[in-house]
PDB file of N, CA and C in Angstrom:
ATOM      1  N   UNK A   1      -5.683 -59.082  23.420  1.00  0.00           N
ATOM      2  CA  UNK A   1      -5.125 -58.167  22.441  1.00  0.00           C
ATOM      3  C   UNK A   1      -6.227 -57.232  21.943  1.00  0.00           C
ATOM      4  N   UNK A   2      -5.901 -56.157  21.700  1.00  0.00           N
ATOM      5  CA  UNK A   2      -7.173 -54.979  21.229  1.00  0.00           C
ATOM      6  C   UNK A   2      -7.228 -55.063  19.791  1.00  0.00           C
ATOM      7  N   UNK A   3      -8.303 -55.123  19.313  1.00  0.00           N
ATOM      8  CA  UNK A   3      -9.222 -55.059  18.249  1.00  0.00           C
ATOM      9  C   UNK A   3      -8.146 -53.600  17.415  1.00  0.00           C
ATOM     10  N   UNK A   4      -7.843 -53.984  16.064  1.00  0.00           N
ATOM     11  CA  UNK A   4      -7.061 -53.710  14.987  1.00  0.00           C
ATOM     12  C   UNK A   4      -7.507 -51.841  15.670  1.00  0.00           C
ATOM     13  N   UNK A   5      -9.195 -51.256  15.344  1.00  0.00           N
ATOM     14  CA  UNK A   5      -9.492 -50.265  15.330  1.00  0.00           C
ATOM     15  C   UNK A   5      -9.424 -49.209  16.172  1.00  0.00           C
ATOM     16  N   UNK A   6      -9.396 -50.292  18.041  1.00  0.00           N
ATOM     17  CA  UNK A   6      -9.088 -49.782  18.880  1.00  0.00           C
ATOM     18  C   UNK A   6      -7.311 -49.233  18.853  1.00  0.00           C
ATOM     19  N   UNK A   7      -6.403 -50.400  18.186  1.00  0.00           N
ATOM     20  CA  UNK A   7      -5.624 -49.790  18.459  1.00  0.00           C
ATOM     21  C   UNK A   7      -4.887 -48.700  17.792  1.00  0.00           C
ATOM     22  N   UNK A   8      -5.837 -48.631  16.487  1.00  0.00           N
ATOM     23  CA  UNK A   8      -5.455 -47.155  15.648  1.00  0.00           C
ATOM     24  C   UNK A   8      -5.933 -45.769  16.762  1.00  0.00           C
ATOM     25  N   UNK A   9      -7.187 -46.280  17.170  1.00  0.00           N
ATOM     26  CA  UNK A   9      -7.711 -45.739  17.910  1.00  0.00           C
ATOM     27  C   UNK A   9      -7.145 -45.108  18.865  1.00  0.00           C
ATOM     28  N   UNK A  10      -6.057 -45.796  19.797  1.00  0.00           N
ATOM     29  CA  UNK A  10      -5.417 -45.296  20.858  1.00  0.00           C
ATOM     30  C   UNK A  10      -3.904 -44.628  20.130  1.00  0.00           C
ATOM     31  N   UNK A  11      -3.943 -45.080  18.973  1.00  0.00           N
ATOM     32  CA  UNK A  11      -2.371 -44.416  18.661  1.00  0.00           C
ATOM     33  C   UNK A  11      -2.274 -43.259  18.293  1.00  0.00           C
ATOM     34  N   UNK A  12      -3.965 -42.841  17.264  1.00  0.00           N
ATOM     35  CA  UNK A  12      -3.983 -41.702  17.319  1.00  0.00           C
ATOM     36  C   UNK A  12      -4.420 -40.832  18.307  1.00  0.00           C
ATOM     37  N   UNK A  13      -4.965 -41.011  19.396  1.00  0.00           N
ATOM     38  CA  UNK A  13      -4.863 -40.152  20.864  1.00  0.00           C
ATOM     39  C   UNK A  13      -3.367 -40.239  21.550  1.00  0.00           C
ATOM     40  N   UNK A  14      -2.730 -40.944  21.504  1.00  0.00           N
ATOM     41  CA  UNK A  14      -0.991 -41.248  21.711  1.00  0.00           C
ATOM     42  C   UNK A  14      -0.211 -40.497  20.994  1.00  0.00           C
ATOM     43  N   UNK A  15      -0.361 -40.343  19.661  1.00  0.00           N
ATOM     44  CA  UNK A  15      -0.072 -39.253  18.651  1.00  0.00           C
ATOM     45  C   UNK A  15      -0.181 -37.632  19.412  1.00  0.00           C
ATOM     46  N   UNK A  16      -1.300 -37.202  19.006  1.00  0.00           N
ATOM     47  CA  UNK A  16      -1.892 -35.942  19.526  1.00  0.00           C
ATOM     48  C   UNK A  16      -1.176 -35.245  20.853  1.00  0.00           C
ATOM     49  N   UNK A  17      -1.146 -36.499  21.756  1.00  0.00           N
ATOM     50  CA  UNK A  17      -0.784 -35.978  22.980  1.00  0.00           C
ATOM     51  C   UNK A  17       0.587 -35.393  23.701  1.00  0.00           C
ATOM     52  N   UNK A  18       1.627 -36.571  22.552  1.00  0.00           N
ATOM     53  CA  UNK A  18       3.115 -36.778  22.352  1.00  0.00           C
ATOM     54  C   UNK A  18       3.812 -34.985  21.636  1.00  0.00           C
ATOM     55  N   UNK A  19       2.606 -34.978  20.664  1.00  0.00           N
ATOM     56  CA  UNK A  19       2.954 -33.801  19.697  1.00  0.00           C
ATOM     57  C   UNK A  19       2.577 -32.527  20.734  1.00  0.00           C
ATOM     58  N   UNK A  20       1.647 -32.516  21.652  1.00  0.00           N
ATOM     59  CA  UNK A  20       1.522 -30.954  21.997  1.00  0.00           C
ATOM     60  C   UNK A  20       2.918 -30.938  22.868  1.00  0.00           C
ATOM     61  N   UNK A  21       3.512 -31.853  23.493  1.00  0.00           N
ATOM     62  CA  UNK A  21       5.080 -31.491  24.260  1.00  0.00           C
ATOM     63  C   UNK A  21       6.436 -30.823  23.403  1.00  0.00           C
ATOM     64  N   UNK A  22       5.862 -31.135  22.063  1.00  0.00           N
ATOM     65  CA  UNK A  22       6.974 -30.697  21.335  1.00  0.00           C
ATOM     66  C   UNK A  22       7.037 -28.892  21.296  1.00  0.00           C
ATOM     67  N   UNK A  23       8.064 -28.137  21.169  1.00  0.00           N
ATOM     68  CA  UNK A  23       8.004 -26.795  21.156  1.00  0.00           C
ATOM     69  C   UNK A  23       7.552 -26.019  19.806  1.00  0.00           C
ATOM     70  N   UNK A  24       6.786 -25.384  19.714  1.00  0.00           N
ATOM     71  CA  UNK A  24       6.628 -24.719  18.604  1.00  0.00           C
ATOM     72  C   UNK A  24       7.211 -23.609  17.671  1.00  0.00           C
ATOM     73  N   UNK A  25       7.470 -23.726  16.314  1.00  0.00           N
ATOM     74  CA  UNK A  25       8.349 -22.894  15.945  1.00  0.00           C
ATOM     75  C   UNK A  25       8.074 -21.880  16.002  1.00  0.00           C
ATOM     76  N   UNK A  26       9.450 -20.846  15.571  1.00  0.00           N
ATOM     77  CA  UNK A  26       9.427 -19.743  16.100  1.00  0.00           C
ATOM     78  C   UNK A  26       8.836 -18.969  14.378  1.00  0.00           C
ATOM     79  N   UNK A  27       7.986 -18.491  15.374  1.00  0.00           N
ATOM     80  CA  UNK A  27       6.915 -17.750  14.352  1.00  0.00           C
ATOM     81  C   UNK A  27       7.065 -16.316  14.223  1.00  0.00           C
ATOM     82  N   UNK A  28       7.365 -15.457  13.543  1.00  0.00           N
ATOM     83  CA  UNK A  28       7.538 -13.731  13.788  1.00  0.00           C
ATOM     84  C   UNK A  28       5.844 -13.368  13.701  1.00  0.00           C
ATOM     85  N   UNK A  29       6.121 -12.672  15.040  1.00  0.00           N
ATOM     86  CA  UNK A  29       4.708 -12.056  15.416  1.00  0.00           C
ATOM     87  C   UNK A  29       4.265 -11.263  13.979  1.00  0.00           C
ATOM     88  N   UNK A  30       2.828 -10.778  13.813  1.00  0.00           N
ATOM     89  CA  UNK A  30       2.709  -9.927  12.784  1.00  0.00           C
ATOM     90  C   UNK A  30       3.433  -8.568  13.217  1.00  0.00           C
ATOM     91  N   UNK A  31       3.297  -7.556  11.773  1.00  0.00           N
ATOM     92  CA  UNK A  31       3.810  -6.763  12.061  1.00  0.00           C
ATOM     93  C   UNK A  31       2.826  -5.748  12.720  1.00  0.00           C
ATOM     94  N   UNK A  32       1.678  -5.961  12.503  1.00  0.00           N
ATOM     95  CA  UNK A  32       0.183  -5.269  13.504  1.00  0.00           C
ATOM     96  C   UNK A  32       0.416  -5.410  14.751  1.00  0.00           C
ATOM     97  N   UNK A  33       1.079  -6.555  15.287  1.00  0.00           N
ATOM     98  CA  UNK A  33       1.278  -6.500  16.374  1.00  0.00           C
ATOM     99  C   UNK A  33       2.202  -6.094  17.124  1.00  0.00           C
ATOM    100  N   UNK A  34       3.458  -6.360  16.176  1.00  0.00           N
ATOM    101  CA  UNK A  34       4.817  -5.546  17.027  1.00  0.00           C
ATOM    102  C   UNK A  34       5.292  -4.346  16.424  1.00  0.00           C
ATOM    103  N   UNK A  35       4.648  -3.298  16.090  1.00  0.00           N
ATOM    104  CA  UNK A  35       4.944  -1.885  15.784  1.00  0.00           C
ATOM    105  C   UNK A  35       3.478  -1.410  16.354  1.00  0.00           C
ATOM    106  N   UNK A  36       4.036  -0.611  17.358  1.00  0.00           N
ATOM    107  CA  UNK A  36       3.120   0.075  18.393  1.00  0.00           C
ATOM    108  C   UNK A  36       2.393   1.001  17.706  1.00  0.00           C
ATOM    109  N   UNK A  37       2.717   1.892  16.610  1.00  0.00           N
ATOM    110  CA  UNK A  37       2.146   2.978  16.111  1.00  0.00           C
ATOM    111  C   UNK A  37       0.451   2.236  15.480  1.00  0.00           C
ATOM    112  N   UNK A  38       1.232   0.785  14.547  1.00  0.00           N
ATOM    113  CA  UNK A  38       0.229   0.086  13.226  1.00  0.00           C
ATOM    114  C   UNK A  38      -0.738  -0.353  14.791  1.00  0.00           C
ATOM    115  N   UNK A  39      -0.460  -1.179  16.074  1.00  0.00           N
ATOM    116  CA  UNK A  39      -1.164  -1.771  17.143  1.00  0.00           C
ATOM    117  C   UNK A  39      -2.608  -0.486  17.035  1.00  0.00           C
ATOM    118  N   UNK A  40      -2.228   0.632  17.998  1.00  0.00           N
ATOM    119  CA  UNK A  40      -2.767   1.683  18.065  1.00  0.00           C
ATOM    120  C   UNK A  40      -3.283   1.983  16.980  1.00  0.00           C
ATOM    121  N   UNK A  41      -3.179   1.879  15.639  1.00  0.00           N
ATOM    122  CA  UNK A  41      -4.282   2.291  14.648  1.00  0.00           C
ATOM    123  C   UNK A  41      -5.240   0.830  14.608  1.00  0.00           C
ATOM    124  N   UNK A  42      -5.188   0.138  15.117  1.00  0.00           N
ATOM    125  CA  UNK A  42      -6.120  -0.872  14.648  1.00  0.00           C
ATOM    126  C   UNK A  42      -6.766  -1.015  16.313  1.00  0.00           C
ATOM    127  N   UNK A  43      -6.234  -0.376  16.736  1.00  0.00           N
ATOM    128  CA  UNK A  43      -6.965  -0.139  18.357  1.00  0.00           C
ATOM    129  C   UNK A  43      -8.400   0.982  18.223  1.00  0.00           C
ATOM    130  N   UNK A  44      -7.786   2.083  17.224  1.00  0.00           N
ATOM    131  CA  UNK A  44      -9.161   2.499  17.019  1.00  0.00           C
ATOM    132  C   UNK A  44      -9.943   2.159  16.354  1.00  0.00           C
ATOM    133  N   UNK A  45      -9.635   1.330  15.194  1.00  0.00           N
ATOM    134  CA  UNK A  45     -10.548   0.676  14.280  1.00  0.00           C
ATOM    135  C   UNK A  45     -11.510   0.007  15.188  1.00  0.00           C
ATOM    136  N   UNK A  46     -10.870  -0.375  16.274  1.00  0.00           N
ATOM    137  CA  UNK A  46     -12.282  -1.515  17.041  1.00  0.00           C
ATOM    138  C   UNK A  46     -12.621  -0.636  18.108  1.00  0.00           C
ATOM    139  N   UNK A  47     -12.306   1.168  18.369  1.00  0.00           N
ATOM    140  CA  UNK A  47     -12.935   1.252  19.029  1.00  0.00           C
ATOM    141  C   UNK A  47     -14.017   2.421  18.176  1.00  0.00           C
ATOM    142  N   UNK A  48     -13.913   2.017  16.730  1.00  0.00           N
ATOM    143  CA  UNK A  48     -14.772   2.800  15.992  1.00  0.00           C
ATOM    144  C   UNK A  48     -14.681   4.197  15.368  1.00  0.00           C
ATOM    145  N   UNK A  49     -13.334   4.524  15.693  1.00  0.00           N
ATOM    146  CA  UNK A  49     -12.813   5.962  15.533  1.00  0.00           C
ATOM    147  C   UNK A  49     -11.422   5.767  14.341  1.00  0.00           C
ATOM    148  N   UNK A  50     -12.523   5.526  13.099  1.00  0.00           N
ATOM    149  CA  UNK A  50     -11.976   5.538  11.956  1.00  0.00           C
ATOM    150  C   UNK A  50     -10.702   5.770  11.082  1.00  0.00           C
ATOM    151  N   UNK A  51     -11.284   7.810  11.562  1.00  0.00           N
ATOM    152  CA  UNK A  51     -10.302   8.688  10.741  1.00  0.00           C
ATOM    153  C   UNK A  51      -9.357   8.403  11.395  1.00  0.00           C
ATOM    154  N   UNK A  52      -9.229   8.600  12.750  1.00  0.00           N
ATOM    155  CA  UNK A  52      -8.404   8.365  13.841  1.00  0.00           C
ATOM    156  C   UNK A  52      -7.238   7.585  13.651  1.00  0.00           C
ATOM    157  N   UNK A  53      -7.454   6.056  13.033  1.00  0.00           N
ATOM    158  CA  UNK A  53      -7.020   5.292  12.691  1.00  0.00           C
ATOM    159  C   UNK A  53      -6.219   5.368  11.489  1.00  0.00           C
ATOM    160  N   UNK A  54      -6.947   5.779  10.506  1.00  0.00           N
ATOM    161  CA  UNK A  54      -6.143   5.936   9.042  1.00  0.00           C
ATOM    162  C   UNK A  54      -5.106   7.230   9.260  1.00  0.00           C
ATOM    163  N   UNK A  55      -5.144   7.921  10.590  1.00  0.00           N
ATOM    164  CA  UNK A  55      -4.184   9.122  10.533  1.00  0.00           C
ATOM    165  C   UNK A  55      -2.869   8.230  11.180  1.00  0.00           C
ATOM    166  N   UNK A  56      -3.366   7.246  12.048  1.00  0.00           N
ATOM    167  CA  UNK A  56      -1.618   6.761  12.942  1.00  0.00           C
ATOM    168  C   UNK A  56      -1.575   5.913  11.584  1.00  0.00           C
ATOM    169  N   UNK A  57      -2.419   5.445  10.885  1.00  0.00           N
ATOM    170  CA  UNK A  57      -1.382   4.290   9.410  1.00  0.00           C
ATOM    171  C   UNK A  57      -0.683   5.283   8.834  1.00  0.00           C
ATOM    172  N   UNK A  58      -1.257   7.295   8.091  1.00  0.00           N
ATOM    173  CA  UNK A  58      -0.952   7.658   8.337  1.00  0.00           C
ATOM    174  C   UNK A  58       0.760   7.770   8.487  1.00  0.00           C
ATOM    175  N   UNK A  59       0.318   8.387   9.821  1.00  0.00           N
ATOM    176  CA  UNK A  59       1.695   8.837  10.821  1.00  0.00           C
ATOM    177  C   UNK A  59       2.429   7.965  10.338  1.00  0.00           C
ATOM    178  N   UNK A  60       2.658   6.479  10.613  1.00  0.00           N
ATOM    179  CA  UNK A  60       3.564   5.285  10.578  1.00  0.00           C
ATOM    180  C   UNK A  60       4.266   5.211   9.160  1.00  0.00           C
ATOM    181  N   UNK A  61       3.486   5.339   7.941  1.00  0.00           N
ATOM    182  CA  UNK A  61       3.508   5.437   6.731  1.00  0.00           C
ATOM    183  C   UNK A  61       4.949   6.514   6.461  1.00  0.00           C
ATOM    184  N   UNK A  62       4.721   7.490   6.932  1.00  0.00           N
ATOM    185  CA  UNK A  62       5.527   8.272   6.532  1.00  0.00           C
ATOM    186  C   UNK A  62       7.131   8.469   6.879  1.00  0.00           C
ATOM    187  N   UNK A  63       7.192   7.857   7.842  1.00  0.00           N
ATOM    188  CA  UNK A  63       8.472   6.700   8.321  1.00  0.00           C
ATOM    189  C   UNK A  63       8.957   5.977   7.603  1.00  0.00           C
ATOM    190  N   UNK A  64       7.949   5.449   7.264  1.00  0.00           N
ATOM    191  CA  UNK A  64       8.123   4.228   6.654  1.00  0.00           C
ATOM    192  C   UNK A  64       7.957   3.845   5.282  1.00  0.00           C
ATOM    193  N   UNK A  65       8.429   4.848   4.844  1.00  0.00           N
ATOM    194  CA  UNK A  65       7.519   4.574   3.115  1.00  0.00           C
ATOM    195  C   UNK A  65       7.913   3.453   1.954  1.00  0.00           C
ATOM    196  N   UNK A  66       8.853   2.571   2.148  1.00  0.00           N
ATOM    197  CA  UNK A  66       9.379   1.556   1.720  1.00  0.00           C
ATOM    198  C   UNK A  66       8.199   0.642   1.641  1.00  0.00           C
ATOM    199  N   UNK A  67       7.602   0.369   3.182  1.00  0.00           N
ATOM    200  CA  UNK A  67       6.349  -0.682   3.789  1.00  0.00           C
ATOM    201  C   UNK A  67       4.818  -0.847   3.338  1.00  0.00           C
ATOM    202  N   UNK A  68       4.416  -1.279   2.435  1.00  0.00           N
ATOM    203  CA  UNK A  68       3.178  -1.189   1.638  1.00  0.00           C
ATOM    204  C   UNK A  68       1.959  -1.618   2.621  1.00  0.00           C
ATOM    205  N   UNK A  69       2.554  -1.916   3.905  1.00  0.00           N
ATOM    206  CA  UNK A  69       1.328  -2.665   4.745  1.00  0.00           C
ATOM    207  C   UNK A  69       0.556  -1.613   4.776  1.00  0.00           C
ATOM    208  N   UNK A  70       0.962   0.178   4.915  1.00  0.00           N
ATOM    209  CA  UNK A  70      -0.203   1.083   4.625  1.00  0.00           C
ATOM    210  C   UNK A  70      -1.280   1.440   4.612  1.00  0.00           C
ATOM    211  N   UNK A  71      -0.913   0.530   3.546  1.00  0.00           N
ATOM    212  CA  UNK A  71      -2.649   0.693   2.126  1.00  0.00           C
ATOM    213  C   UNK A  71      -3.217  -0.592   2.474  1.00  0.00           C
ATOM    214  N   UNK A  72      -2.611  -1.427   3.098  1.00  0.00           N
ATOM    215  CA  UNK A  72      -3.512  -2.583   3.352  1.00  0.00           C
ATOM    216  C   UNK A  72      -4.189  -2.225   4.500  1.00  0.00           C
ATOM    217  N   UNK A  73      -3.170  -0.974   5.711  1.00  0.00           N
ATOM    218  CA  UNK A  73      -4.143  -0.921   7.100  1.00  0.00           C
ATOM    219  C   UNK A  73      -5.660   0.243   6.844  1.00  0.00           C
ATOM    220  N   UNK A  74      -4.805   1.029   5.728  1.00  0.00           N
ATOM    221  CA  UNK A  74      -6.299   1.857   5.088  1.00  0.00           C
ATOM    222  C   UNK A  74      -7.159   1.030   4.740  1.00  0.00           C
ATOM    223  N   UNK A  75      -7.278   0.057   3.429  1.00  0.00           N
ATOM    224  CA  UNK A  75      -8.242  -0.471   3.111  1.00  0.00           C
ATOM    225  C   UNK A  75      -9.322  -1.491   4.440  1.00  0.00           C
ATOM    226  N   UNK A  76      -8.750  -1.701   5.256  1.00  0.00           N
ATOM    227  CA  UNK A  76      -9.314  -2.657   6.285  1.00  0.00           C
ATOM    228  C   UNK A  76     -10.154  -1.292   6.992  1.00  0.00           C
ATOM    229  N   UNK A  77      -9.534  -0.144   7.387  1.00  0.00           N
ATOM    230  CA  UNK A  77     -10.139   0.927   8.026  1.00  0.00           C
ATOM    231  C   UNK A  77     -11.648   1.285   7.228  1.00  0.00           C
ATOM    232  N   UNK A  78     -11.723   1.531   6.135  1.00  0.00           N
ATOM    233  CA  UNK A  78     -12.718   1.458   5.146  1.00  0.00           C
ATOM    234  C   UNK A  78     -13.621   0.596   4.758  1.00  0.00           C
ATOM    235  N   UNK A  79     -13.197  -0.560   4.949  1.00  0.00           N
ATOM    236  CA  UNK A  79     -13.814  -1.829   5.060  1.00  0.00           C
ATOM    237  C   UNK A  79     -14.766  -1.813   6.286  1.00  0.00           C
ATOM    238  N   UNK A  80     -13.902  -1.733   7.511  1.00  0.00           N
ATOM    239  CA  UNK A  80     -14.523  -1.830   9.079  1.00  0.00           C
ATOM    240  C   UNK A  80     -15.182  -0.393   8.610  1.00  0.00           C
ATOM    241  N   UNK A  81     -15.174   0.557   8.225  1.00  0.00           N
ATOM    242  CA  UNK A  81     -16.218   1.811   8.696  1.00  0.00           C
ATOM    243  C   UNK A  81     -17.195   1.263   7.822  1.00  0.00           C
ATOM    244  N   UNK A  82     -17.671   1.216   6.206  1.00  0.00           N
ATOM    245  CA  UNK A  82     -18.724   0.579   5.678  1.00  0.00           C
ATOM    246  C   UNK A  82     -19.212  -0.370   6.586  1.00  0.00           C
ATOM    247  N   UNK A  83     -18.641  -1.976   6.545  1.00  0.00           N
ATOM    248  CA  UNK A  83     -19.446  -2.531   7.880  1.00  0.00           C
ATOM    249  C   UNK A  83     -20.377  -1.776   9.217  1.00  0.00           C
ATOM    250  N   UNK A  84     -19.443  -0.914   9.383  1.00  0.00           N
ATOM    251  CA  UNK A  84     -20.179  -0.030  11.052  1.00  0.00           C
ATOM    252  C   UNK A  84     -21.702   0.284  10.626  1.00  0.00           C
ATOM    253  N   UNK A  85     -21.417   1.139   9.324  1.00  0.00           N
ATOM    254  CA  UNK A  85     -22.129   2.421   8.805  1.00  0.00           C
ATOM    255  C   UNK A  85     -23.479   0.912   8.369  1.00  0.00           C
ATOM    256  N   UNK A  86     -23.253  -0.104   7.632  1.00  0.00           N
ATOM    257  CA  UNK A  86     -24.250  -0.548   7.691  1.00  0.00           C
ATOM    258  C   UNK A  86     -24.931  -1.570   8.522  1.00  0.00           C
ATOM    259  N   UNK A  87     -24.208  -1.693   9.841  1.00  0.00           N
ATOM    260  CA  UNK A  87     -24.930  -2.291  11.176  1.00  0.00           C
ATOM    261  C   UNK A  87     -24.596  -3.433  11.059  1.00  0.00           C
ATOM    262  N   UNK A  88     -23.539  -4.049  10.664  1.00  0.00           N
ATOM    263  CA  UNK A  88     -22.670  -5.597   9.994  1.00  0.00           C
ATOM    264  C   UNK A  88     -22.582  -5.785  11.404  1.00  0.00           C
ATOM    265  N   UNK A  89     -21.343  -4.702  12.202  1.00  0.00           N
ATOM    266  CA  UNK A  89     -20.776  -5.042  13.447  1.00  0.00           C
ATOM    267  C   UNK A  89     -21.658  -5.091  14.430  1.00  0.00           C
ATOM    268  N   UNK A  90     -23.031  -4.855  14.454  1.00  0.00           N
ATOM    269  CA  UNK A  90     -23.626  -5.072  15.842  1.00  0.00           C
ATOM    270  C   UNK A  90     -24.398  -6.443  15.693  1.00  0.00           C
ATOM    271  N   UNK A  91     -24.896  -6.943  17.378  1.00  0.00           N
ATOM    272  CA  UNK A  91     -25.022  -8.328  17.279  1.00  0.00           C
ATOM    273  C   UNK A  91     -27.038  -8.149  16.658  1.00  0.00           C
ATOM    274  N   UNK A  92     -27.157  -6.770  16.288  1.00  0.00           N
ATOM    275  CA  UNK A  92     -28.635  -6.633  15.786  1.00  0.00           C
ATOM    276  C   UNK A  92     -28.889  -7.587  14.139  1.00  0.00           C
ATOM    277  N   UNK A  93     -27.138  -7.262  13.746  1.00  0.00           N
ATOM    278  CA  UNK A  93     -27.329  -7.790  12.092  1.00  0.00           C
ATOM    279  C   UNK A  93     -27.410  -9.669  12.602  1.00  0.00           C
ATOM    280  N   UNK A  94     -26.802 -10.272  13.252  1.00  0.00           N
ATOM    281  CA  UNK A  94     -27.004 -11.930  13.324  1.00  0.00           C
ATOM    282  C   UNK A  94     -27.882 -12.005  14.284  1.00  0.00           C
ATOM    283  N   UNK A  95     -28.861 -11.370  14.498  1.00  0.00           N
ATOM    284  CA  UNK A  95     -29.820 -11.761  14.740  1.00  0.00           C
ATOM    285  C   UNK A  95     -31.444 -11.554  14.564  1.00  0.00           C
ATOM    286  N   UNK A  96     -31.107 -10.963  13.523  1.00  0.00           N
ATOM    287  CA  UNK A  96     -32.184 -10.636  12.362  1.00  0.00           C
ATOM    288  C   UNK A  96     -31.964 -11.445  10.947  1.00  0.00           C
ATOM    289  N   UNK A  97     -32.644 -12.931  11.081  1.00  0.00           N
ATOM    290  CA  UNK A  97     -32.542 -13.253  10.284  1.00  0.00           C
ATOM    291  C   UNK A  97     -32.697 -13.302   8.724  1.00  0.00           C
ATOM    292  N   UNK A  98     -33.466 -11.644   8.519  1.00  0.00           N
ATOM    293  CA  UNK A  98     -33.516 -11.948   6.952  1.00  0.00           C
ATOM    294  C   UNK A  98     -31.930 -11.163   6.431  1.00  0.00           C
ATOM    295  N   UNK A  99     -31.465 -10.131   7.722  1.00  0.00           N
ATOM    296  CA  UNK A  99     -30.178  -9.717   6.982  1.00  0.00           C
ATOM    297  C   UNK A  99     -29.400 -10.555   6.832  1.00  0.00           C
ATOM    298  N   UNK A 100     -29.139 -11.461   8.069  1.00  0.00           N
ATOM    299  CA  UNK A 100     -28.072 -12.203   8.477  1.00  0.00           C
ATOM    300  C   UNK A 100     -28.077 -13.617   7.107  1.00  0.00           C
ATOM    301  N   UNK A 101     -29.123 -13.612   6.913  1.00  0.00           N
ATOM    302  CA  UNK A 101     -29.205 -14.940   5.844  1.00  0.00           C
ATOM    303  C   UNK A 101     -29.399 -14.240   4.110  1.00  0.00           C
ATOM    304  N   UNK A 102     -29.604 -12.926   3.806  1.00  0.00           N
ATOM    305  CA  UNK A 102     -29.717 -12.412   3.079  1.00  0.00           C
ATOM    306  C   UNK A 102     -29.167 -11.323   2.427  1.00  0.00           C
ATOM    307  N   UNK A 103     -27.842 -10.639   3.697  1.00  0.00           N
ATOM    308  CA  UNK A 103     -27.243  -9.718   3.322  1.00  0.00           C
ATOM    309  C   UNK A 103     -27.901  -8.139   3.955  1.00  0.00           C
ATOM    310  N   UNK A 104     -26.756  -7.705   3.382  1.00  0.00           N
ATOM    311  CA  UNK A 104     -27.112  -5.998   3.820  1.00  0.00           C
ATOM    312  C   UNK A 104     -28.091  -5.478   2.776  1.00  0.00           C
ATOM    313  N   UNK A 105     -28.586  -4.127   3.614  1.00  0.00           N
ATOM    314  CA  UNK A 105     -29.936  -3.594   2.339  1.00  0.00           C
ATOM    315  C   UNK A 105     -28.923  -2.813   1.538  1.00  0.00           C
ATOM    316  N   UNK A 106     -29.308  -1.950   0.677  1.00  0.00           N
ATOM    317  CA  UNK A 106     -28.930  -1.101  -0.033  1.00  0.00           C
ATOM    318  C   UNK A 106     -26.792  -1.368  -0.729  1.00  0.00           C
ATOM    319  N   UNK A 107     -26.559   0.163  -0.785  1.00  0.00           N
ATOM    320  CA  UNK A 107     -24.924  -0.245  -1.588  1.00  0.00           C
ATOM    321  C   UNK A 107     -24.168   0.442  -0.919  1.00  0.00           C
ATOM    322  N   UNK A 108     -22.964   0.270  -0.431  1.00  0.00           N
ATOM    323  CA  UNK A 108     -21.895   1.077  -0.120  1.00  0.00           C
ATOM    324  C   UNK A 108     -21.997   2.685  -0.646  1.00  0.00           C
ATOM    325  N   UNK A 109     -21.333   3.898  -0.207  1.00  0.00           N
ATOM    326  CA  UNK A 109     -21.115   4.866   0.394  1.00  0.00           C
ATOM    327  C   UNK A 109     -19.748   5.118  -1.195  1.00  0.00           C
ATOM    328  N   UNK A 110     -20.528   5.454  -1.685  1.00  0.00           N
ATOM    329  CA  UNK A 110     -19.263   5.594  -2.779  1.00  0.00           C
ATOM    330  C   UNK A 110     -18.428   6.463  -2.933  1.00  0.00           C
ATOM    331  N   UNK A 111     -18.919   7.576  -1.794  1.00  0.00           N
ATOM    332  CA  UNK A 111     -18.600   9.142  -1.743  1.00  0.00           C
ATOM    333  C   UNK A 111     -17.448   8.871  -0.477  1.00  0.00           C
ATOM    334  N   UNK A 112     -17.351   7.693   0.306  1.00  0.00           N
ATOM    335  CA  UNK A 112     -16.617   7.949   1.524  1.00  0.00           C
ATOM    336  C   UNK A 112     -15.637   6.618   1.156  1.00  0.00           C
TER     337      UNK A 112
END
């Protein structure tokens, strides 16, 4: 007979394994992801082309003016350009350890 610990042991690997067969619920994609216009503005955000970006939130916005996600896809656009502007996004900032353990130099861009 197996030892009390072993057999918690095996029930919870018996557990785990039983549960990934089960189907997962149905989750509604974000809405970043299934409205092509909001996709494409956050397509330029990562390819660094800012304004670009805040013009299709923008574009989409004005469709849509009920939808407050907006101002949430602006503020992230602004967010990601400060980051750019102070070298957050390149792999130069984690691996310079006095930024990476100490932060960015100076203050945000108060004018942009």
């Amino acid at each position: 007979m197996l030892p009390r610990s072993r057999f918690l042991a095996l029930l919870l690997l018996l557990s785990s394994v039983i549960g990934l067969g089960r189907e997962a619920p149905d989750v509604p994609a974000p809405v970043s992801t299934t409205v092509p216009e909001l996709s494409a503005g956050f397509d330029l955000l990562y390819e660094q082309k800012f304004t670009e970006a805040r013009e299709a939130f923008a574009s989409w916005q004005s469709r849509n003016p009920e939808d407050p996600f907006e101002a949430v896809a602006v503020a992230a656009s602004y967010l990601f350009e400060e980051l750019y502007v102070q070298g957050v996004l390149t792999s130069d900032f984690f691996l310079n350890e006095k930024k990476f353990l100490h932060g960015i130099d100076g203050r945000p861009d108060p004018s942009a």
